[in-house]
Protein backbone atom coordinates (compact mmCIF):
# COMPACT_ATOMS: atom_id res chain seq x y z
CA UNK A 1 0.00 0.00 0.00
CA UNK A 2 2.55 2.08 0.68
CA UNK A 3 4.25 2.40 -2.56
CA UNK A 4 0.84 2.90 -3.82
CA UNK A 5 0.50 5.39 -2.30
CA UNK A 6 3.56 7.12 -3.63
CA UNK A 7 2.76 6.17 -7.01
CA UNK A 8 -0.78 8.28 -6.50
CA UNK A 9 1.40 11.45 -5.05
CA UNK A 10 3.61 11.20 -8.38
CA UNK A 11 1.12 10.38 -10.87
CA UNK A 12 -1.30 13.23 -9.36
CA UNK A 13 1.65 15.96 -8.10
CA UNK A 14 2.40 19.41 -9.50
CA UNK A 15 5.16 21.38 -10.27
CA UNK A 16 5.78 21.71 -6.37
CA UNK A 17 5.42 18.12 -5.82
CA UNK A 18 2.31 18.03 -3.78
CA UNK A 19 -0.59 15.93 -5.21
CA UNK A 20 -4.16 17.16 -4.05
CA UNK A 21 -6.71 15.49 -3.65
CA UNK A 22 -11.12 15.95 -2.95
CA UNK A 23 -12.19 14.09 0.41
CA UNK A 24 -12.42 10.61 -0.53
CA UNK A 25 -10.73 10.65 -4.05
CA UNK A 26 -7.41 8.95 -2.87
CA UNK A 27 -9.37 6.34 -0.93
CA UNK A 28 -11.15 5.31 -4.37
CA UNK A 29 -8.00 5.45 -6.32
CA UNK A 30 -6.43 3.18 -4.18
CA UNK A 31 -9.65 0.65 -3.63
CA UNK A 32 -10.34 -2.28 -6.29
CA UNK A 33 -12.87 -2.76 -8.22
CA UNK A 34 -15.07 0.17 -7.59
CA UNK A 35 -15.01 -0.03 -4.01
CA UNK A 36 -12.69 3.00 -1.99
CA UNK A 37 -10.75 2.14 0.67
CA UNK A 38 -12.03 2.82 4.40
CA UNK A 39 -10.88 6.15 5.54
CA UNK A 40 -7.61 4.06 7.87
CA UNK A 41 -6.77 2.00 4.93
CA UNK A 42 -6.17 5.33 3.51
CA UNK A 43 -4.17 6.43 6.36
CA UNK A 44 -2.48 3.68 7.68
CA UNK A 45 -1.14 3.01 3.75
CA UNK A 46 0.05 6.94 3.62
CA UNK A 47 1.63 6.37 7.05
CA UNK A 48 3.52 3.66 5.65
CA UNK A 49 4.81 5.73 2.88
CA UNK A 50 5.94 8.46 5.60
CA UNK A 51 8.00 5.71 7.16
CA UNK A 52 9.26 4.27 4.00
CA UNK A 53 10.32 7.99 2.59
CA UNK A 54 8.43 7.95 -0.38
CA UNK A 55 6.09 10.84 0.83
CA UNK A 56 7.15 13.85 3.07
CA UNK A 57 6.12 13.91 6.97
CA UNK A 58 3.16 16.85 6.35
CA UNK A 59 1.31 14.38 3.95
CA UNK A 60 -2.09 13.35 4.74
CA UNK A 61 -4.96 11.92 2.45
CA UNK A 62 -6.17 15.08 0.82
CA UNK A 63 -2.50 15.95 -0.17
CA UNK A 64 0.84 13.87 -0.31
CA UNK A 65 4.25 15.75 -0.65
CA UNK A 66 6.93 14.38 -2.35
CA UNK A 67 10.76 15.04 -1.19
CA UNK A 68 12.14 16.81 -3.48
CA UNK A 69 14.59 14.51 -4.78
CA UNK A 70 11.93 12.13 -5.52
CA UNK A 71 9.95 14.68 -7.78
CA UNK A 72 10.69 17.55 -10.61
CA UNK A 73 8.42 18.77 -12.73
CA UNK A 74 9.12 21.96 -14.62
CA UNK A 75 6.08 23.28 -16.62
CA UNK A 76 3.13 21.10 -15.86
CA UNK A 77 0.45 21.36 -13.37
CA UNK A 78 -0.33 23.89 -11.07
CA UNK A 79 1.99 25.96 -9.16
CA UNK A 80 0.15 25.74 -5.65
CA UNK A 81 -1.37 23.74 -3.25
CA UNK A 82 -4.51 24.77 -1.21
CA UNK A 83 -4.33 21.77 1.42
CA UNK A 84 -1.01 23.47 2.61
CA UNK A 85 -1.49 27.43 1.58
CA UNK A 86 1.30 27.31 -0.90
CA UNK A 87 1.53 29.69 -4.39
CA UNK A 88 4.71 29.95 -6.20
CA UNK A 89 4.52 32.77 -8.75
CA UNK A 90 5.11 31.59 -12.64
């Protein structure tokens, strides 16, 4: 779970790495089938990835952080992150 995790934060980041997400929307990209994952699922799999390194300590369901030297991205996606009140100018 936990690298699945990380794969949703680099498939879904931005240019600053964070990859945001509606309530919910990570637990039904990381269910099977149809059917989201219950709310720990969710968090127990991103507190795996905190442990593991693959997603930075302020990550939580509705956004996951990558460390920096896991993620560039120059050009695509947005620029900001509400979850964490970020807003780089272009």
């Amino acid at each position: 779970m936990a690298f699945r995790v990380y794969f949703a934060a680099i498939g879904w980041g931005n240019r600053l790495g964070h990859a945001e997400f509606a309530e919910g929307a990570l637990a039904s990209i990381l269910g099977a089938e149809g059917t989201p994952l219950t709310k720990q699922a969710v968090q127990k799999g991103v507190t795996a990835a905190k442990a593991l390194g693959l997603v930075a300590a302020d990550s939580g369901p509705r956004c996951l952080v990558l460390p920096q030297q896991h993620f560039q991205k120059n050009g695509a996606g947005s620029a900001s992150c509400r979850v964490h009140a970020l807003r780089t100018s272009a």
